[in-house]
N, C-alpha and C. Protein backbone atom coordinates (compact mmCIF):
# COMPACT_ATOMS: atom_id res chain seq x y z
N UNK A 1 -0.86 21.48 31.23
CA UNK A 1 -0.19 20.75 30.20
C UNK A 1 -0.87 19.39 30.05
N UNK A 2 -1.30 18.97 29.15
CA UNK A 2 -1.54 17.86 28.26
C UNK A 2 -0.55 16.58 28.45
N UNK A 3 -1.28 15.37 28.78
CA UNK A 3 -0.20 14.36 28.25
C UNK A 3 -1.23 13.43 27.68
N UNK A 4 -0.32 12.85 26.34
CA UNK A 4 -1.18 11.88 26.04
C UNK A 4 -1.08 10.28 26.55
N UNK A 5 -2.25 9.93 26.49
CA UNK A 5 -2.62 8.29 27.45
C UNK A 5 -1.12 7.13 26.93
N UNK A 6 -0.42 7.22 25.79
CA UNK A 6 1.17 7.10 25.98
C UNK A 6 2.34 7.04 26.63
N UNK A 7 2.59 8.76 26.82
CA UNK A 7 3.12 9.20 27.70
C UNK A 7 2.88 8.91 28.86
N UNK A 8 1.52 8.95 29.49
CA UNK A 8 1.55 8.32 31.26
C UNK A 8 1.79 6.78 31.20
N UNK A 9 1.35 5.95 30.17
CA UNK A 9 2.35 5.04 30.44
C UNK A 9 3.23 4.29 30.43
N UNK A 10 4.03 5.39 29.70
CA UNK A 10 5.55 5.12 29.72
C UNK A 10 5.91 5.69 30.92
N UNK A 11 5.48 6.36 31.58
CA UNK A 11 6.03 7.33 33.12
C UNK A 11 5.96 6.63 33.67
N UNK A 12 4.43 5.24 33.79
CA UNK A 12 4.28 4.52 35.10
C UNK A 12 4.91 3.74 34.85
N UNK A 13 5.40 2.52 33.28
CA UNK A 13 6.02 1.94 33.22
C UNK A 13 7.64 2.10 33.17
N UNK A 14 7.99 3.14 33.45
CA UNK A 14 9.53 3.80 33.60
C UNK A 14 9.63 3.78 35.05
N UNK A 15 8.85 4.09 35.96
CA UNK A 15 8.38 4.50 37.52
C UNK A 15 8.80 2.65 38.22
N UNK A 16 8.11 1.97 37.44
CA UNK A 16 8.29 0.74 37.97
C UNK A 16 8.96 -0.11 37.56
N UNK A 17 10.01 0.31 36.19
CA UNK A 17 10.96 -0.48 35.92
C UNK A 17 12.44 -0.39 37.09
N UNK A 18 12.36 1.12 37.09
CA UNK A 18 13.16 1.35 38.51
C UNK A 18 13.13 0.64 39.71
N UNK A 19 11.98 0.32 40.26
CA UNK A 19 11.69 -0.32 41.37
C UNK A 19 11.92 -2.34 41.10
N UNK A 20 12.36 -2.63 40.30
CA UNK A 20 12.06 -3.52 40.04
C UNK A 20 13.73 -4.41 40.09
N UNK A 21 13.68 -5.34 40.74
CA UNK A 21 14.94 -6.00 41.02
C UNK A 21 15.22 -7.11 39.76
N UNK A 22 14.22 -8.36 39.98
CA UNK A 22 14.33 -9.05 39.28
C UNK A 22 14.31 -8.93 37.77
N UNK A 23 15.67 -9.43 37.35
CA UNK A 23 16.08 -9.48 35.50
C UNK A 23 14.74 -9.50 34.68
N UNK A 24 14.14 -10.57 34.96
CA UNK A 24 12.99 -11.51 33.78
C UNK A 24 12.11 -10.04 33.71
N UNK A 25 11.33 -9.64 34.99
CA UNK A 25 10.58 -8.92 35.17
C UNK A 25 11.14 -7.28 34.36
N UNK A 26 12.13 -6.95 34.62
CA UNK A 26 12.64 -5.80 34.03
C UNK A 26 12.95 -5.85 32.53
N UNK A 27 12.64 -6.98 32.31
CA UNK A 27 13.10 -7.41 30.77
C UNK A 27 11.91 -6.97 30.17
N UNK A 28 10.91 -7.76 30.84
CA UNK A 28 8.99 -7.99 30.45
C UNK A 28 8.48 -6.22 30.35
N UNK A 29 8.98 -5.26 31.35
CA UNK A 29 8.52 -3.97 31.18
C UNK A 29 9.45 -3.25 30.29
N UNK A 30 10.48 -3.58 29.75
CA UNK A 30 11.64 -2.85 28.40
C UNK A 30 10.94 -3.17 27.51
N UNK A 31 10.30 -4.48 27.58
CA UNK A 31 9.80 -4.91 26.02
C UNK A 31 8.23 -4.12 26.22
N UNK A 32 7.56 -3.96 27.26
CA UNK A 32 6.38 -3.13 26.73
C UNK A 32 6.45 -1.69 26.86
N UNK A 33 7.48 -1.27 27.06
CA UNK A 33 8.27 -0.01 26.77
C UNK A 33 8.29 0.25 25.36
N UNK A 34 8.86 -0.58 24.86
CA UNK A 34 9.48 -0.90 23.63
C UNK A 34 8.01 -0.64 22.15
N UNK A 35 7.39 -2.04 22.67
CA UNK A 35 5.70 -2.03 22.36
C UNK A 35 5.07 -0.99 22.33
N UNK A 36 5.25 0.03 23.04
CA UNK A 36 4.55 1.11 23.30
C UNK A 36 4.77 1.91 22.65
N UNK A 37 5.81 2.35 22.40
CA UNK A 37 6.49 3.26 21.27
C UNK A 37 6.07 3.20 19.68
N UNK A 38 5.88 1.83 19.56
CA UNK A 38 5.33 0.81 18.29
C UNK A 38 4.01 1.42 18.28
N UNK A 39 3.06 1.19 19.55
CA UNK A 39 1.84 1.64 18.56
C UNK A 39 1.65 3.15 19.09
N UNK A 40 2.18 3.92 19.46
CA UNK A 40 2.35 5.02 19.40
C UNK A 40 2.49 5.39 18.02
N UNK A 41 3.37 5.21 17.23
CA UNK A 41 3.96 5.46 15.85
C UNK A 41 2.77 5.01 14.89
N UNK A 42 2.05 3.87 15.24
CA UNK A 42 0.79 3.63 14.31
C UNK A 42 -0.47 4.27 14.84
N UNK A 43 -0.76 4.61 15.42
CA UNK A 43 -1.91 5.50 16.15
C UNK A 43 -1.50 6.91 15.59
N UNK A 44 -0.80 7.23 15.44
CA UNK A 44 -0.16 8.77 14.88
C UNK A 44 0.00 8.60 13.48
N UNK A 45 0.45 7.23 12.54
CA UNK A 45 0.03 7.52 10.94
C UNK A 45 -1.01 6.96 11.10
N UNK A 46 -1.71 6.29 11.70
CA UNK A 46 -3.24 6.27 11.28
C UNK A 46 -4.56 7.65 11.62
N UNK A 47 -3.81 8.26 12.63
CA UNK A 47 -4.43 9.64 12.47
C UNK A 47 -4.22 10.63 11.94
N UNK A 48 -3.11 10.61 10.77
CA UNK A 48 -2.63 11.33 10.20
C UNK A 48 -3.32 11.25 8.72
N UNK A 49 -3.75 9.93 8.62
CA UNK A 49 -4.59 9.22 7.62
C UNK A 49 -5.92 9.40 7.85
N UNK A 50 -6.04 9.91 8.77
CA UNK A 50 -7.78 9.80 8.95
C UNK A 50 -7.96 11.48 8.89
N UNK A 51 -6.92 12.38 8.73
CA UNK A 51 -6.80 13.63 8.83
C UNK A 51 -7.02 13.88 7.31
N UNK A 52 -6.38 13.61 6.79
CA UNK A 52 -6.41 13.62 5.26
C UNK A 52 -7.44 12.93 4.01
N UNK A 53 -8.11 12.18 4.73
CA UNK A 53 -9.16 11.83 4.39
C UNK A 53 -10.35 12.36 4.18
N UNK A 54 -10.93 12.04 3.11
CA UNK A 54 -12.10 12.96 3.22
C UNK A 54 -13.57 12.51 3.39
N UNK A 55 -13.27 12.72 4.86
CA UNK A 55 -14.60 12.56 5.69
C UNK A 55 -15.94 13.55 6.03
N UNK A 56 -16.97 12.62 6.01
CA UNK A 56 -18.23 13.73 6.15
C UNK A 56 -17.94 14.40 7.40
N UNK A 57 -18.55 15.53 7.28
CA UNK A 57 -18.51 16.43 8.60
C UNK A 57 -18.84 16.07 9.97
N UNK A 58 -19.80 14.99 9.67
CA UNK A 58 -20.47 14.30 10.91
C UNK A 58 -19.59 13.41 11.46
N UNK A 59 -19.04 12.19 10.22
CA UNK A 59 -18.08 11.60 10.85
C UNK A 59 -17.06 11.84 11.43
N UNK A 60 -16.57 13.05 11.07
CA UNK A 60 -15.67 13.90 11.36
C UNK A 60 -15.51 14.36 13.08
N UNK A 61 -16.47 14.80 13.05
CA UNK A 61 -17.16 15.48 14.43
C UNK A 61 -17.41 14.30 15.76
N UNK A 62 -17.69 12.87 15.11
CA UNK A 62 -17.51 11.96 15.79
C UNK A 62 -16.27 11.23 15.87
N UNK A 63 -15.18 11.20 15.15
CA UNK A 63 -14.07 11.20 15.49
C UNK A 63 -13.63 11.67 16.31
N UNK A 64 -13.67 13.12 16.70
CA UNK A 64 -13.32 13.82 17.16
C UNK A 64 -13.94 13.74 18.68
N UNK A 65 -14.77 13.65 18.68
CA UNK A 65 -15.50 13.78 19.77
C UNK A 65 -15.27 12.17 20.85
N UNK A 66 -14.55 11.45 19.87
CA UNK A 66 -13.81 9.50 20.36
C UNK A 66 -12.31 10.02 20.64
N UNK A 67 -11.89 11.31 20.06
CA UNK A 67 -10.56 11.11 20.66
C UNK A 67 -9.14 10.78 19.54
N UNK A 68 -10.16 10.23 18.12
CA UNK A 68 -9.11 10.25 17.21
C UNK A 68 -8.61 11.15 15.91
N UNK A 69 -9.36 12.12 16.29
CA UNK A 69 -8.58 13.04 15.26
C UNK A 69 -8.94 14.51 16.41
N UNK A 70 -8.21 15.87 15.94
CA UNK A 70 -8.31 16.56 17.26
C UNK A 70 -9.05 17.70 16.31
């Protein structure tokens, strides 16, 4: 199974919000919890945009081959 570079870190940052006593500090990892979700959501319409686009084959193939379109 697949996870995307997201997902692990929201796991590690979920992993260590648990462990974590102090308020300020648990505040600081909700909010890049939070953040994360954010560009999750723009990384996904911007590859949704780059899907639909009409790109040369090459560029295409090098996208692909970076990781941003599948």
């Amino acid at each position: 199974m697949s996870h995307s570079v997201p997902d692990v870190i929201e796991t590690i940052l979920e992993s260590v919000e648990d462990d974590v006593a102090d308020p300020d500090l648990r505040y600081k990892i909700r909010t890049a919890r939070q953040l994360l979700v954010l560009v999750d959501e723009q990384h996904t319409v911007a590859k949704g945009a780059l899907e639909e686009s009409g790109l040369e084959e090459d560029t295409r193939e090098r996208l692909e081959q970076l990781g941003y379109l599948e």
